[in-house]
N, C-alpha and C. Protein backbone atom coordinates (compact mmCIF):
# COMPACT_ATOMS: atom_id res chain seq x y z
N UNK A 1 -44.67 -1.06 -17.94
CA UNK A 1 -43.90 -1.82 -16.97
C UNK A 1 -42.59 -1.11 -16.64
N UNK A 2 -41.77 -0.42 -17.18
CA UNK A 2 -40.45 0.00 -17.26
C UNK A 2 -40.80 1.44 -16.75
N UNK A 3 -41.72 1.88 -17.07
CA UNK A 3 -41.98 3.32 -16.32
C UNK A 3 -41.97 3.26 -14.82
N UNK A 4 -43.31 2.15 -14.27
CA UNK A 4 -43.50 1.69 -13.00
C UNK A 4 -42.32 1.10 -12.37
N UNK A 5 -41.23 0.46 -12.97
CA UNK A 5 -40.33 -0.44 -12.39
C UNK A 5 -39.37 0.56 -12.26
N UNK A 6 -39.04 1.50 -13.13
CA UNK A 6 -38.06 2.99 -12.52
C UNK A 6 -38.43 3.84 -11.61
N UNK A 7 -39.70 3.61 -11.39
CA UNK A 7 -40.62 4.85 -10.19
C UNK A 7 -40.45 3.87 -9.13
N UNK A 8 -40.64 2.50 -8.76
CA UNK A 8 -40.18 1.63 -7.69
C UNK A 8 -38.70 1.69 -7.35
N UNK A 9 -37.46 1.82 -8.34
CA UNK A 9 -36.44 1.95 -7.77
C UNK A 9 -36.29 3.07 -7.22
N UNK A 10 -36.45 4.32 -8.21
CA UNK A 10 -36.18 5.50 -7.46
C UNK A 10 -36.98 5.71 -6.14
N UNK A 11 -38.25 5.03 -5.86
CA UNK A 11 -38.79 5.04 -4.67
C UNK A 11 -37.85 4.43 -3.56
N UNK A 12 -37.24 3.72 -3.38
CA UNK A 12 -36.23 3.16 -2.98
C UNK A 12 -34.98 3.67 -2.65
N UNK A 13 -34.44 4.14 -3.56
CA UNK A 13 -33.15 5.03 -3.72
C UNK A 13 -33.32 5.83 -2.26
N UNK A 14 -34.92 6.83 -2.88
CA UNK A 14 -35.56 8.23 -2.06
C UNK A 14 -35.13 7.45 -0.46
N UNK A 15 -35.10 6.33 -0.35
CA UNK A 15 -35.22 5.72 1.28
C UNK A 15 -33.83 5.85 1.59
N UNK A 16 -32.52 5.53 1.00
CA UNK A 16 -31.65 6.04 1.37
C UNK A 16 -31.15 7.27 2.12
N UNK A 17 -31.57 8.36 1.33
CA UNK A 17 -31.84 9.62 2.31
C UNK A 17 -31.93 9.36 3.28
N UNK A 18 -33.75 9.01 3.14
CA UNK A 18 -33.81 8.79 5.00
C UNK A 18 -33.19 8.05 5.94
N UNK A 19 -32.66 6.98 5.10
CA UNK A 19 -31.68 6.70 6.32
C UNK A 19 -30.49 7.24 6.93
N UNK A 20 -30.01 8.39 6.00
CA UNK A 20 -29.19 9.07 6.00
C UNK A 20 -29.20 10.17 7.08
N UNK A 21 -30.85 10.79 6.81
CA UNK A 21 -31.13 11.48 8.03
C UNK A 21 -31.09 10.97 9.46
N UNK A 22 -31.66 9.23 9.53
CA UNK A 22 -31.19 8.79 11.02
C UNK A 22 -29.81 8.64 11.09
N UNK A 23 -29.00 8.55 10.28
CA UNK A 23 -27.60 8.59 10.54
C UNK A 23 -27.30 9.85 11.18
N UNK A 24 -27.68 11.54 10.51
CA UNK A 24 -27.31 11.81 11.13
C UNK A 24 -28.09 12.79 12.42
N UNK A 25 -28.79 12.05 12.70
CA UNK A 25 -29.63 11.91 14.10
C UNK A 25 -29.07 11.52 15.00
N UNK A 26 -28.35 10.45 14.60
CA UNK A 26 -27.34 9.57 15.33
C UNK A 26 -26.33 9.75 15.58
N UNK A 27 -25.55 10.80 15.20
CA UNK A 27 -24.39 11.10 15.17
C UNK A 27 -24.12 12.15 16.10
N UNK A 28 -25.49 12.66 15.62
CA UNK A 28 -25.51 14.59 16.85
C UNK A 28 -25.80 13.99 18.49
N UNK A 29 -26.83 12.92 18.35
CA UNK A 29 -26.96 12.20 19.64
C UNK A 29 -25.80 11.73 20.59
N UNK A 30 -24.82 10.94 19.31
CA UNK A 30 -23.53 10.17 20.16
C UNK A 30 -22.43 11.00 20.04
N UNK A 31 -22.80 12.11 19.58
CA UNK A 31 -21.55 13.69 19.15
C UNK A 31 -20.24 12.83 18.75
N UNK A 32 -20.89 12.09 17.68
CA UNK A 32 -19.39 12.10 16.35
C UNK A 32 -20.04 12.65 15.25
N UNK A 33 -18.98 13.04 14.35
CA UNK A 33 -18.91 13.51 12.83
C UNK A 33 -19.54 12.47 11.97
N UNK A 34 -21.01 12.72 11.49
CA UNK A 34 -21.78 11.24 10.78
C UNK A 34 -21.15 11.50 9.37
N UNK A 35 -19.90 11.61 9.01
CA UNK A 35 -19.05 11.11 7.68
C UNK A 35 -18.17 10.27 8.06
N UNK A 36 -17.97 9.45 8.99
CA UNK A 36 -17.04 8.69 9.72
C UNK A 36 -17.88 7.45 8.83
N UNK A 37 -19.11 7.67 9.15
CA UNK A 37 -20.24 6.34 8.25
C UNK A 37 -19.77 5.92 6.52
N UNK A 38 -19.23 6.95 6.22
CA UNK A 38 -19.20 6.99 4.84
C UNK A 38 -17.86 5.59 4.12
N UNK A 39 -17.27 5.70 5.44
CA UNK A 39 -16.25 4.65 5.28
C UNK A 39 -16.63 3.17 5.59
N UNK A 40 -18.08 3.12 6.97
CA UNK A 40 -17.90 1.67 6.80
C UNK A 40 -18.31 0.92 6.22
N UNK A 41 -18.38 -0.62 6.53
CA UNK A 41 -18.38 -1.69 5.83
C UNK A 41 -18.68 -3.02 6.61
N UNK A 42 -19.14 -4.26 6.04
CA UNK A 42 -20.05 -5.15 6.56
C UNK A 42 -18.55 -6.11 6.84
N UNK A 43 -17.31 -6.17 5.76
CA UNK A 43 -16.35 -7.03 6.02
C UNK A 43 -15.46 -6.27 5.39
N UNK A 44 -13.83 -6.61 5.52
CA UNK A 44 -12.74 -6.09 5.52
C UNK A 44 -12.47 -6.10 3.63
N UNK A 45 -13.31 -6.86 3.08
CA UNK A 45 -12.97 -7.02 1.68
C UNK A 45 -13.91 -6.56 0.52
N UNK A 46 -14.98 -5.57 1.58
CA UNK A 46 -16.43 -5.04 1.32
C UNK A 46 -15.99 -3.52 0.87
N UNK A 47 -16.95 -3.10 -0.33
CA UNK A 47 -16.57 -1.11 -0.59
C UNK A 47 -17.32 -0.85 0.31
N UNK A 48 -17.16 0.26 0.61
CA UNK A 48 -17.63 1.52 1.91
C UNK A 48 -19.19 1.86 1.34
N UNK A 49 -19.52 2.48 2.63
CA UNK A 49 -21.03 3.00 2.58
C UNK A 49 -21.19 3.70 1.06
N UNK A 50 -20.13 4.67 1.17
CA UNK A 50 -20.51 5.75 -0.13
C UNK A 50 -20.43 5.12 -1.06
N UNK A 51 -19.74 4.36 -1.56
CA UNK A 51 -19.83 2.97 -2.63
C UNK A 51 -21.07 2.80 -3.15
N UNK A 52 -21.59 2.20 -1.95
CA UNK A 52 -22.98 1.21 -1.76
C UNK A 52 -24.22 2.12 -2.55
N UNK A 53 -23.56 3.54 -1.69
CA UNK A 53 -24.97 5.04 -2.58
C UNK A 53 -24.60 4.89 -3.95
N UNK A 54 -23.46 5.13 -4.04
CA UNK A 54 -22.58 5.56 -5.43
C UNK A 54 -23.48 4.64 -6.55
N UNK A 55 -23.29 3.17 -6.10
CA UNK A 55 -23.43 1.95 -6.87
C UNK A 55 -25.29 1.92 -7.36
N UNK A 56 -25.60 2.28 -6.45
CA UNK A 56 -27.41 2.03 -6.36
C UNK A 56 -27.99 3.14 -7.39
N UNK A 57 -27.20 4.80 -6.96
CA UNK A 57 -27.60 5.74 -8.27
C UNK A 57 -27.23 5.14 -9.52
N UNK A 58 -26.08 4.69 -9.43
CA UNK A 58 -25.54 4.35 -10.87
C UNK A 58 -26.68 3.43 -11.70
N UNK A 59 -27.18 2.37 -10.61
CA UNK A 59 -27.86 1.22 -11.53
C UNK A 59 -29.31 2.53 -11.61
N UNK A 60 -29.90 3.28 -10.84
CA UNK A 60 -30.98 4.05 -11.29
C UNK A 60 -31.19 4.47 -12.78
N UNK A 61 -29.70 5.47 -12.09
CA UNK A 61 -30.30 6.38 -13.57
C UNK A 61 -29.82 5.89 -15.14
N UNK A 62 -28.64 4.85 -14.85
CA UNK A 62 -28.63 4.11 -15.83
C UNK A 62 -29.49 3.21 -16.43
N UNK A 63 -30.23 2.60 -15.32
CA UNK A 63 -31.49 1.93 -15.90
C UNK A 63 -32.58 2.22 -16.73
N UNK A 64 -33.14 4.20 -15.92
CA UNK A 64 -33.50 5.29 -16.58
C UNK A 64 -33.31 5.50 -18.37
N UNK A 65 -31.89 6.36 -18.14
CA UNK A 65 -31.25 6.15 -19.06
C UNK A 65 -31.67 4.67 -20.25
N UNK A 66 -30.71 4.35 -20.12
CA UNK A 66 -30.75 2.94 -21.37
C UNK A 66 -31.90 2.62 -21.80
N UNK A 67 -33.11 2.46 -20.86
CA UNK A 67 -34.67 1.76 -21.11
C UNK A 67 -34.92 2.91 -21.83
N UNK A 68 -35.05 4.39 -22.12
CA UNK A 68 -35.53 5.05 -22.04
C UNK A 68 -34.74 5.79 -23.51
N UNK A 69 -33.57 5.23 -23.91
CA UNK A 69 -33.04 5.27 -25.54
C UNK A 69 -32.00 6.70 -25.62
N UNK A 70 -31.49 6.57 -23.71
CA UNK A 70 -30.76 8.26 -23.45
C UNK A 70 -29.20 7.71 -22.75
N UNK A 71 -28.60 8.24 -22.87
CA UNK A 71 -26.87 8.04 -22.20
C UNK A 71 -27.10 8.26 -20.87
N UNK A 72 -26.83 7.53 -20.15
CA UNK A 72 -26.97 8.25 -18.31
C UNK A 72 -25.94 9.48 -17.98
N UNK A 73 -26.47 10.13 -17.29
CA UNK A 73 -25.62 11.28 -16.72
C UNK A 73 -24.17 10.80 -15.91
N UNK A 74 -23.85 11.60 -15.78
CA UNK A 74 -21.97 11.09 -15.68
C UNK A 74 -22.11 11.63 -14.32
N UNK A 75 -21.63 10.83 -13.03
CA UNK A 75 -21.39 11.54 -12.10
C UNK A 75 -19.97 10.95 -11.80
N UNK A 76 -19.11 11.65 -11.38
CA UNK A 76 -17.45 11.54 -10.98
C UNK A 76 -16.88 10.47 -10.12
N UNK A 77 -18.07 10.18 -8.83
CA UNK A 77 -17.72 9.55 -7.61
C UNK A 77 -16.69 10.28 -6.80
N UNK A 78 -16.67 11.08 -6.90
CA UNK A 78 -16.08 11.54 -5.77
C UNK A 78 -17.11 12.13 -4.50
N UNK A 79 -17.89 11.51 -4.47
CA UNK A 79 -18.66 12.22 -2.70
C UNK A 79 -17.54 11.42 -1.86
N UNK A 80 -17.57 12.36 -0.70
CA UNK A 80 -17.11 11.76 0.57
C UNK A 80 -17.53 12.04 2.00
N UNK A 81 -18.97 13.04 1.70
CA UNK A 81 -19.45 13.62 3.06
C UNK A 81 -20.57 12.97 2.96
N UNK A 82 -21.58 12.87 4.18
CA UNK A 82 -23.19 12.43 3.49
C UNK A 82 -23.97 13.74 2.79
N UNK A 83 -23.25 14.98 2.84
CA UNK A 83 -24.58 16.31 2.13
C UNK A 83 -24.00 15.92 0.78
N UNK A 84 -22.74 15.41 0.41
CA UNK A 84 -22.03 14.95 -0.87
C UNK A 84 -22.72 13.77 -1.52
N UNK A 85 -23.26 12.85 -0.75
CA UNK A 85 -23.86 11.74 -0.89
C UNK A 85 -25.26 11.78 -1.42
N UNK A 86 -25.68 12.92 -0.41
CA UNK A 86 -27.73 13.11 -0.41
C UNK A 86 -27.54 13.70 -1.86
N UNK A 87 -26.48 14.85 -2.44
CA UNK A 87 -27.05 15.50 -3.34
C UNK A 87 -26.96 14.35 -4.76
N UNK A 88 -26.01 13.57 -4.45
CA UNK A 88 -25.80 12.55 -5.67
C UNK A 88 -27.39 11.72 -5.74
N UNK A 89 -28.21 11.16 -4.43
CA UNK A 89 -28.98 11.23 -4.58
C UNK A 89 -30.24 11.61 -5.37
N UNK A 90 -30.46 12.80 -4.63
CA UNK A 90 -31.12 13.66 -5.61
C UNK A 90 -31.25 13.98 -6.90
N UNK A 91 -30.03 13.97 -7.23
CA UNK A 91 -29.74 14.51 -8.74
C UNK A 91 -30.16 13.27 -9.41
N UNK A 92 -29.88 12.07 -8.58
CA UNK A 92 -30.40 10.90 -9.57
C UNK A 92 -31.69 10.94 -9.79
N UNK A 93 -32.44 10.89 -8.95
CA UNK A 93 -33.75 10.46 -8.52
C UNK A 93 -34.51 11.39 -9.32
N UNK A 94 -34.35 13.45 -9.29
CA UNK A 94 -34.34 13.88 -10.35
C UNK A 94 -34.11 13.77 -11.94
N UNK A 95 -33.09 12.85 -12.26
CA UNK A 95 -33.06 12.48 -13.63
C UNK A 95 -33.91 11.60 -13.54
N UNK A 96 -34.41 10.65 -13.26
CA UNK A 96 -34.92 9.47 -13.62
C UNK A 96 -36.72 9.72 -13.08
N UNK A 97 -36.90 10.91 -12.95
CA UNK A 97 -38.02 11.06 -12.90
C UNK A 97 -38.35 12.22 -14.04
N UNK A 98 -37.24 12.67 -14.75
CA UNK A 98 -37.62 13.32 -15.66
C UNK A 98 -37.70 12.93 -16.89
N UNK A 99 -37.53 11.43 -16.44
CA UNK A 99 -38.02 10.59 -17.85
C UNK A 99 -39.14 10.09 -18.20
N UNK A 100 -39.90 10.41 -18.79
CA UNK A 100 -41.58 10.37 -18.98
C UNK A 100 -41.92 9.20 -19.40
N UNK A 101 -43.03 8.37 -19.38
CA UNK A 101 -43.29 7.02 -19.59
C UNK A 101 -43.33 6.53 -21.13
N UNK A 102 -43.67 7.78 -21.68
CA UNK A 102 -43.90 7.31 -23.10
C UNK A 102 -42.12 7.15 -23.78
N UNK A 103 -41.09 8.04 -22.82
CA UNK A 103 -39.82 7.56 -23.37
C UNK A 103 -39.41 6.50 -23.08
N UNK A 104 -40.34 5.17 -22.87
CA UNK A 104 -39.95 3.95 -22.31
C UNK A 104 -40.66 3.14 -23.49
N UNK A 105 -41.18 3.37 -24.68
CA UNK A 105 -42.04 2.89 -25.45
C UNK A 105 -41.56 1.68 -25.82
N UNK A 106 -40.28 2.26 -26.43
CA UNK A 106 -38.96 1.23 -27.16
C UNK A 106 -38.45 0.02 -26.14
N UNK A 107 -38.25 0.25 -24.50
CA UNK A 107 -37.91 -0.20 -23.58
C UNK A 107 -37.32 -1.58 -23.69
N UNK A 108 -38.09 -2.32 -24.09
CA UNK A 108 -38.04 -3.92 -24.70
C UNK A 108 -36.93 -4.14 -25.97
N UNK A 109 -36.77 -3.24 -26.51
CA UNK A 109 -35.89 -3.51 -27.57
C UNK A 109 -34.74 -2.57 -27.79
N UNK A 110 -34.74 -2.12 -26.54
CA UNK A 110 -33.11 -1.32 -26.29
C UNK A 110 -32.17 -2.91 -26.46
N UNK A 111 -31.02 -2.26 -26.31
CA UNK A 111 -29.93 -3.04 -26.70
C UNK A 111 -28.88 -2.31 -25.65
N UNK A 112 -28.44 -2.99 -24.27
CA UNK A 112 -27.36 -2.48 -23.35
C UNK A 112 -26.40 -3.17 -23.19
N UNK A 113 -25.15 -2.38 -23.99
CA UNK A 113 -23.82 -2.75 -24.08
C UNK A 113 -23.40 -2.60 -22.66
N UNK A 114 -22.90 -4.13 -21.88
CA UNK A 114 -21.73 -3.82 -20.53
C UNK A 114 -20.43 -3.95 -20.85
N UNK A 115 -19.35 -2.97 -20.30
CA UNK A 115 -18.84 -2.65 -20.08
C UNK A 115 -17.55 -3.78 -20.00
N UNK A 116 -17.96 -4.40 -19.15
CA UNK A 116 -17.73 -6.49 -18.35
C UNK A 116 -17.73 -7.08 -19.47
N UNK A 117 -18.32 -7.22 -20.71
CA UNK A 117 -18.64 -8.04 -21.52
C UNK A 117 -18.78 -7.25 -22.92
N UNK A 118 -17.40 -7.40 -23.80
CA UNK A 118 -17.33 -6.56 -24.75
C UNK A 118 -18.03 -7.34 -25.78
N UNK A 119 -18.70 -6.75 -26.78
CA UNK A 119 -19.20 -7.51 -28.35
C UNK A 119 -20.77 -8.01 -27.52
N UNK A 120 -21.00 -8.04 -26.38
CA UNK A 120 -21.99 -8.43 -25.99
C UNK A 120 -22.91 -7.00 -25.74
N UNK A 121 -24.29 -7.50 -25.99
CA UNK A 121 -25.56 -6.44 -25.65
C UNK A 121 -26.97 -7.63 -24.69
N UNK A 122 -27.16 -6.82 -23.40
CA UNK A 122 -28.41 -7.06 -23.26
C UNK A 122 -29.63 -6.72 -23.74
N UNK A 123 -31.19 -7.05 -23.86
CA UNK A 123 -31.89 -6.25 -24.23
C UNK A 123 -32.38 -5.80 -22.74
N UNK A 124 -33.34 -4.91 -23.58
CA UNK A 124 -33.93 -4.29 -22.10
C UNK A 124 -34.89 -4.88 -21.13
N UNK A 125 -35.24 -5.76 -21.55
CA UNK A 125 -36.28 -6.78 -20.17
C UNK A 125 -34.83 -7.42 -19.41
N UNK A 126 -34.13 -7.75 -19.99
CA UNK A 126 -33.53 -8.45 -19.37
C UNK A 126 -32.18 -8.01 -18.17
N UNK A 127 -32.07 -6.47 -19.47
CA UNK A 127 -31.37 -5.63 -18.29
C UNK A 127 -32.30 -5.23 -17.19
N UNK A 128 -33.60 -4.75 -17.46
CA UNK A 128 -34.06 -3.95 -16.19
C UNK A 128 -34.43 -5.36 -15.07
N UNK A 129 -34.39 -6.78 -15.75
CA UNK A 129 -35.11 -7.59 -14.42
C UNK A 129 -33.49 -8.67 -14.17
N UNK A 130 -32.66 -8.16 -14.65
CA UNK A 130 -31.46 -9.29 -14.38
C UNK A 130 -30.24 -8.22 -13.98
N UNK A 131 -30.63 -6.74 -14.52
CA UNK A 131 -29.29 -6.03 -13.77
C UNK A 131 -29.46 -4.95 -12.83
N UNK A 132 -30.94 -4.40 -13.39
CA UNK A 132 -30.91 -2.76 -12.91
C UNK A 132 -31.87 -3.04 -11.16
N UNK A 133 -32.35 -4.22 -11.43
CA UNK A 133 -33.51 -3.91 -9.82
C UNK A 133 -32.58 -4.84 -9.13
N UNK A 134 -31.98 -6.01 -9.12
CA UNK A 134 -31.32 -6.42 -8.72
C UNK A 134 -29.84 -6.23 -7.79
N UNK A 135 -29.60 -5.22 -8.87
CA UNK A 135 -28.41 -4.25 -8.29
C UNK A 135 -28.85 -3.10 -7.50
N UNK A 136 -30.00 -2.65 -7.88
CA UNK A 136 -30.26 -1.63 -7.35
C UNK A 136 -30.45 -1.71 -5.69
N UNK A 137 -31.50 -2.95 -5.37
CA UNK A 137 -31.68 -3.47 -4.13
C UNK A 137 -30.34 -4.37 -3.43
N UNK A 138 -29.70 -4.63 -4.27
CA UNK A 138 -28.39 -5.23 -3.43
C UNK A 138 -27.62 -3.84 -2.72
N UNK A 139 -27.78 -2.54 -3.39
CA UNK A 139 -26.49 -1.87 -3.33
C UNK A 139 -27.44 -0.68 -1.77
N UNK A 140 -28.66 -0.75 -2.21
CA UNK A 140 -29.57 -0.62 -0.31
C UNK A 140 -29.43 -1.06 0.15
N UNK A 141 -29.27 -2.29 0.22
CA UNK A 141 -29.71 -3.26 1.36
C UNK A 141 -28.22 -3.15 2.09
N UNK A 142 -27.09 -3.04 1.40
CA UNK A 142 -25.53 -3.18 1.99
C UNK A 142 -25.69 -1.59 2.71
N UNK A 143 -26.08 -0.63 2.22
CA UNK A 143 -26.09 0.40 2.77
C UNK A 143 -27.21 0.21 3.90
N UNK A 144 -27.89 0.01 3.81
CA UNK A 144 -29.03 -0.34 5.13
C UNK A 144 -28.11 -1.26 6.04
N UNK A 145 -27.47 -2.22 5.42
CA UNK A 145 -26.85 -3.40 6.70
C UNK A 145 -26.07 -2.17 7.62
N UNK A 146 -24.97 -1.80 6.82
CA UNK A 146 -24.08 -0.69 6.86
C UNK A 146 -24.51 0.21 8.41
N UNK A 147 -25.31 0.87 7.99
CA UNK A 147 -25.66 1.79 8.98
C UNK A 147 -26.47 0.95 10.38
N UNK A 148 -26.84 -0.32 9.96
CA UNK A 148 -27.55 -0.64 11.34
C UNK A 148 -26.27 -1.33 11.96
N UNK A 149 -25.18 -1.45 11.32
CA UNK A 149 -24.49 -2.31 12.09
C UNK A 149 -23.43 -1.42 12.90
N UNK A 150 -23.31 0.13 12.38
CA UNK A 150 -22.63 1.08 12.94
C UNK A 150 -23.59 1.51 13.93
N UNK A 151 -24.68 0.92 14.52
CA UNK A 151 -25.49 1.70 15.65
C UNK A 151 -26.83 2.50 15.21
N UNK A 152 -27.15 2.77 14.15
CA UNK A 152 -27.93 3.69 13.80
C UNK A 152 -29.10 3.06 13.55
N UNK A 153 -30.26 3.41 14.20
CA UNK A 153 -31.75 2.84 14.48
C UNK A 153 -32.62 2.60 13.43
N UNK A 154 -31.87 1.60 12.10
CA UNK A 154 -33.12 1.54 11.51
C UNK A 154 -34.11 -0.11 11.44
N UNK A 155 -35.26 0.32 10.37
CA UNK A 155 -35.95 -1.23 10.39
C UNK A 155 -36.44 -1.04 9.47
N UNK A 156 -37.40 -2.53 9.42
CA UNK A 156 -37.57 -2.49 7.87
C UNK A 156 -38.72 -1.62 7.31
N UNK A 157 -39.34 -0.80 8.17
CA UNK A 157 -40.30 0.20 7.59
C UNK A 157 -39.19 1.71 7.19
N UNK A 158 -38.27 1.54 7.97
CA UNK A 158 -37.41 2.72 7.17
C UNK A 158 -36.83 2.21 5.46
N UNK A 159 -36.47 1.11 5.30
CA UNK A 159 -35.97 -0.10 4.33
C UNK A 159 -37.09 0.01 3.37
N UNK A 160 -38.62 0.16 3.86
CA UNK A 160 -39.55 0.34 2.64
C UNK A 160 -39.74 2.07 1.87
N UNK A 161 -39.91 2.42 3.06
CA UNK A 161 -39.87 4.04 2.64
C UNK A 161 -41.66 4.16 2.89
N UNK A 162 -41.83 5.48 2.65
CA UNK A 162 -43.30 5.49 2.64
C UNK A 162 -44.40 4.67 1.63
N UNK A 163 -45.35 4.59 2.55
CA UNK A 163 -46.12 3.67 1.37
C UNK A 163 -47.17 4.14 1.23
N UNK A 164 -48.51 3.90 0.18
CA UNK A 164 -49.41 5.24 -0.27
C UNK A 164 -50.32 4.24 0.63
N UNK A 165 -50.75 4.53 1.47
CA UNK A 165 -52.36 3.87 1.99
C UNK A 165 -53.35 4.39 1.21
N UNK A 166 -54.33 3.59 1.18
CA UNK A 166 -55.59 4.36 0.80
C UNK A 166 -57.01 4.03 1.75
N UNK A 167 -57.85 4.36 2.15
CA UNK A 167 -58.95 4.50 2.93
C UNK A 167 -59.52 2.78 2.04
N UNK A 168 -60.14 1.99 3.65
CA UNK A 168 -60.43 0.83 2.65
C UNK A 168 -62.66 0.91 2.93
């Protein structure tokens, strides 16, 4: 379950990109600079696009990470371009696919200390179905609002990402 449920987020994540690429499709079309995107936002009291990426890797590869009995990789937050953005991407989506299923054995009986809540531990069902997919899809979906509301052409088949058909 925890193998499949990290290969669904990072499937997800991977859709960011692409929306990234209609961003900047969109940008060369309306000839502005598509890092202007990186700043907006749905309301005045909302974090910025790059946030929204920032926030979604974080719950990945941490999810990765923790289920999986490993420290998540440290990234800085400092992107501020989208090629700054895609590669944070990547690098996630790369870690968390280089975590093999059988390092998920334990998964259920990890123990994830937050940060928010000192002396306290989640276990791991409860982190991966109460923090890590939860967050993960909140922190797309603001980045998906994000970009459709700055003009940029997406829907909800860009929002799914590719899907495997098979011959019926």
């Amino acid at each position: 379950m925890y193998y499949q449920a990290i290969l669904q987020i990072t499937h997800a994540l991977k859709t960011v990109d692409a929306l990234l690429d209609k961003a900047q499709r969109y940008a060369d079309e309306k000839n502005f600079d598509v890092n202007v995107l990186m700043d907006g936002r749905l309301a005045p009291d909302m974090k910025p696009l790059v946030y929204q990426i920032q926030s979604a890797c974080d719950y990945v590869k941490a999810g990765a990470a923790w289920l999986s009995g490993q420290k998540p990789p440290v990234h800085e937050d400092n992107e501020q371009t989208i090629d700054e953005v895609r590669a944070r991407i990547r690098k996630t989506v790369e870690f968390a696919k280089s975590v093999t299923e059988e390092q998920y054995a334990n998964a259920s009986e990890q123990k994830v200390k937050m940060s928010w809540a000192p002396g306290k531990v989640i276990e791991g069902q409860v982190y991966l179905l109460q923090m890590t997919i939860p967050n993960v899809y909140f922190h797309i979906c603001m980045a998906y609002a994000i970009l459709r509301q700055n003009g940029v052409d997406v829907g909800k088949m860009d929002f799914l990402g590719q899907i495997d058909f098979v011959n019926a």
